[in-house]
Protein backbone atom coordinates (compact mmCIF):
# COMPACT_ATOMS: atom_id res chain seq x y z
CA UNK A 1 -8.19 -14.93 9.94
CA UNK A 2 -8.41 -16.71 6.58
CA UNK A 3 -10.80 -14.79 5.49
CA UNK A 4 -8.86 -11.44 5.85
CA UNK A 5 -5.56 -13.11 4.39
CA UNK A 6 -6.15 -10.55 1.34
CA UNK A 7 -7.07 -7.79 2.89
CA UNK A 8 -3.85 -8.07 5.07
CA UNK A 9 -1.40 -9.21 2.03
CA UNK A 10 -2.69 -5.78 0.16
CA UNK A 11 -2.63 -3.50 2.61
CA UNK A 12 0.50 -4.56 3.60
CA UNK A 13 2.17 -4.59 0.01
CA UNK A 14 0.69 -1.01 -0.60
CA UNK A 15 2.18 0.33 2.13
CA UNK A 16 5.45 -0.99 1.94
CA UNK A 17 5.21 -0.56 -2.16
CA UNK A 18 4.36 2.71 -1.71
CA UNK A 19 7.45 3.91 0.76
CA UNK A 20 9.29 1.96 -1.51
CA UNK A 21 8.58 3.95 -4.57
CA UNK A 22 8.64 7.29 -3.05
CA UNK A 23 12.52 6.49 -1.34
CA UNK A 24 13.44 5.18 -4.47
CA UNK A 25 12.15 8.16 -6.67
CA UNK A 26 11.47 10.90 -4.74
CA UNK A 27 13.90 10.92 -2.06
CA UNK A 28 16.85 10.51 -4.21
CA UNK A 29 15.79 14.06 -6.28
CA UNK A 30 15.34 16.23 -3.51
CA UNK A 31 18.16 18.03 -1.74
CA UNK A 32 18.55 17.61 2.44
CA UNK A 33 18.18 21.46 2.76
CA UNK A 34 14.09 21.29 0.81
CA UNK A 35 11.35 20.70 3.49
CA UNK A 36 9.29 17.18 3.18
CA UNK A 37 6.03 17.03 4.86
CA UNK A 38 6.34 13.41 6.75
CA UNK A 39 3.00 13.40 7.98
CA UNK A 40 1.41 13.69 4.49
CA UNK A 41 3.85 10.62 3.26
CA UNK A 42 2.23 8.53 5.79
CA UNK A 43 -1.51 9.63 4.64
CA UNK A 44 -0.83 8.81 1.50
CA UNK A 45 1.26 5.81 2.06
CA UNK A 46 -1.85 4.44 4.63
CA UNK A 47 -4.42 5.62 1.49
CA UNK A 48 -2.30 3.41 -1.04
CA UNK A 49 -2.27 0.97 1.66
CA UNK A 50 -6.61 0.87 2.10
CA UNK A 51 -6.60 0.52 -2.06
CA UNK A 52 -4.74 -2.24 -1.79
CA UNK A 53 -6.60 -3.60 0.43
CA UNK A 54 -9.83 -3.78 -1.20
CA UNK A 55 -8.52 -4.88 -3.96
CA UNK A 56 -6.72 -7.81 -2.39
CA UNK A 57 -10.06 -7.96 -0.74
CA UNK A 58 -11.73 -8.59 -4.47
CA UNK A 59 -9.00 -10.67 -5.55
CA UNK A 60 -9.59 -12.95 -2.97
CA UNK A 61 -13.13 -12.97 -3.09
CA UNK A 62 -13.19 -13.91 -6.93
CA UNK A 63 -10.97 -16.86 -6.30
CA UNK A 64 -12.76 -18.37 -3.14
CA UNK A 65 -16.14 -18.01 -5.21
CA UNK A 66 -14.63 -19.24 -8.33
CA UNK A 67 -13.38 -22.76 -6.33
CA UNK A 68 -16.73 -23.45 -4.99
C-alpha cells in the first residue's frame, strides 16, 4: 500500500480538484434551463483524475529514489 500512497493522493486530488473547479466556474455561469452532459463531467473528471495519478506516481518515485 505504501507504494501506491501517490498514485492514490493524485488521483484522488484530481478528481476532487477537478469537480471542484468546474462547480466553482462552470456551474455558477450556466442557467438551470441549458442542458449539461453529466456523463462527460465524470470522463473528464476520472481523465484529470488518471493525470494526476501518474504524476503523483513520478513525484513519489523521484523522492523514494532520491532518499536511497
Amino acid at each position: 500500500m505504501k507504494n501506491k500512497a501517490g498514485k492514490i493522493s493524485g488521483f484522488i486530488l484530481g478528481v476532487t480538484g477537478f469537480l471542484l473547479m468546474f462547480q466553482i466556474i462552470f456551474l455558477r455561469n450556466i442557467h438551470p434551463s441549458d442542458e449539461l452532459a453529466p456523463g462527460m463531467v465524470v470522463i473528464i473528471a476520472v481523465l484529470n483524475g488518471l493525470l494526476f495519478g501518474y504524476i503523483g506516481s513520478l513525484v513519489q518515485n523521484y523522492f523514494t529514489k532520491k532518499n536511497t
